[in-house]
Protein backbone atom coordinates (compact mmCIF):
# COMPACT_ATOMS: atom_id res chain seq x y z
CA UNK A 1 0.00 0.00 0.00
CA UNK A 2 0.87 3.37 -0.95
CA UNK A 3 -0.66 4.92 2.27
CA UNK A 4 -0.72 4.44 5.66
CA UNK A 5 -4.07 2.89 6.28
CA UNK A 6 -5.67 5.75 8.34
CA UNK A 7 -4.92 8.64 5.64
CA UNK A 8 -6.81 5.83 3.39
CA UNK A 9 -9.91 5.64 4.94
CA UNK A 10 -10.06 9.65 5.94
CA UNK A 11 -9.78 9.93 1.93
CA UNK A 12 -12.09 7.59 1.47
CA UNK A 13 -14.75 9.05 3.79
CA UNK A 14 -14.18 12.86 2.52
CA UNK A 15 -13.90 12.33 -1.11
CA UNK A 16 -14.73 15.86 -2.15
CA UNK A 17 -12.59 17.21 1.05
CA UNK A 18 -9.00 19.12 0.17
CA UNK A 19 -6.25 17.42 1.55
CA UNK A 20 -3.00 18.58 2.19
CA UNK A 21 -0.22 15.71 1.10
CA UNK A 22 3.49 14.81 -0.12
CA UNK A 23 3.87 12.40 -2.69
CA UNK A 24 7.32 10.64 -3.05
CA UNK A 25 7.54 9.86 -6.56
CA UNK A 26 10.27 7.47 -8.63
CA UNK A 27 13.22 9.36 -9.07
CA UNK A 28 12.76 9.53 -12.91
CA UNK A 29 9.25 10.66 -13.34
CA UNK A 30 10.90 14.20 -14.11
CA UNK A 31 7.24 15.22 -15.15
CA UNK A 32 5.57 14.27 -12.35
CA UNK A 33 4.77 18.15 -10.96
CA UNK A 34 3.17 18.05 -15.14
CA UNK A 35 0.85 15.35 -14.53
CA UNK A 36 0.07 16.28 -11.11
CA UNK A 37 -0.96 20.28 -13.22
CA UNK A 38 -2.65 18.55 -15.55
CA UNK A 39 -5.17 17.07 -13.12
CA UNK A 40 -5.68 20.61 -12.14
CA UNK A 41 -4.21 20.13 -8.58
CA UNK A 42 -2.06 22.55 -7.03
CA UNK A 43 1.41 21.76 -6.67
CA UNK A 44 2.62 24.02 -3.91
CA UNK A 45 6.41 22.94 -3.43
CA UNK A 46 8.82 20.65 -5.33
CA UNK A 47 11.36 18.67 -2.83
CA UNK A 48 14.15 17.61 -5.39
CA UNK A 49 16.52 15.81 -2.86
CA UNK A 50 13.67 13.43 -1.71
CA UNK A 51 11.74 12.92 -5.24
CA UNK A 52 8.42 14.85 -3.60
CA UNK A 53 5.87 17.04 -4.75
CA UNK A 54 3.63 19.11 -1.94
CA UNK A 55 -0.11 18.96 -3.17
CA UNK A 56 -3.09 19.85 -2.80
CA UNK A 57 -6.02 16.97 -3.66
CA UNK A 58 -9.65 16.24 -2.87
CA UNK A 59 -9.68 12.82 -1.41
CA UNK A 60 -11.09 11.30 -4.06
CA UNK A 61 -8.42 12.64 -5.98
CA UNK A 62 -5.46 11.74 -3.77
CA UNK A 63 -6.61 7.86 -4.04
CA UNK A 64 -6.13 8.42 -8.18
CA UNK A 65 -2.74 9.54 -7.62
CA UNK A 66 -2.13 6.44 -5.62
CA UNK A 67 -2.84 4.09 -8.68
CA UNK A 68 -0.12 5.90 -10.94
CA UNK A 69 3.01 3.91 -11.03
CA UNK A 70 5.15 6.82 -10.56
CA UNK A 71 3.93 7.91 -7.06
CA UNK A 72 5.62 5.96 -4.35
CA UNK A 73 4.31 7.09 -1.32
CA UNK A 74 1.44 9.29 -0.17
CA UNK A 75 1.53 10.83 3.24
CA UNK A 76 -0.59 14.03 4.78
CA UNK A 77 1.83 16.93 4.41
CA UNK A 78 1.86 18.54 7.85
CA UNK A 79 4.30 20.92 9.92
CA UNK A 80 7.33 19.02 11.71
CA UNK A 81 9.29 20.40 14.76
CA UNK A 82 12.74 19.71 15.76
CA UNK A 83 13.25 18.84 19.34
């Protein structure tokens, strides 16, 4: 699975819901930031050293991403702090 199980069913039960998330992608889908723009989804930060995109998705949205071979991972994109 692409996603830890929780974030699956919260997309699952708010498909028309915005989510904030980071998708890992294969380092050589170079275009992945294109097909992410060409769903119409916001791309709102590129993260080159770790092969990530920062988007913004409807849940029902988000669980289309997960099907495309080029997305790795999906996790909610939230604030971190160090300790």
């Amino acid at each position: 699975m692409k996603a830890d199980e929780a974030l699956v069913r919260r997309l699952k039960s708010f498909p028309e819901r915005e989510f904030d998330l980071l998708l890992r992608v294969s380092p050589d889908a170079r275009d992945a930031a294109a097909e992410v723009g060409k769903r119409g989804l916001e791309v709102r930060r590129r993260y080159r050293l770790i092969d990530a995109l920062a988007v913004r998705a409807s849940g029902k949205e988000a669980l289309r991403l997960m099907e495309e071979p080029w997305v790795v991972s999906v996790e909610e994109d939230r604030d971190v702090q160090a300790l």
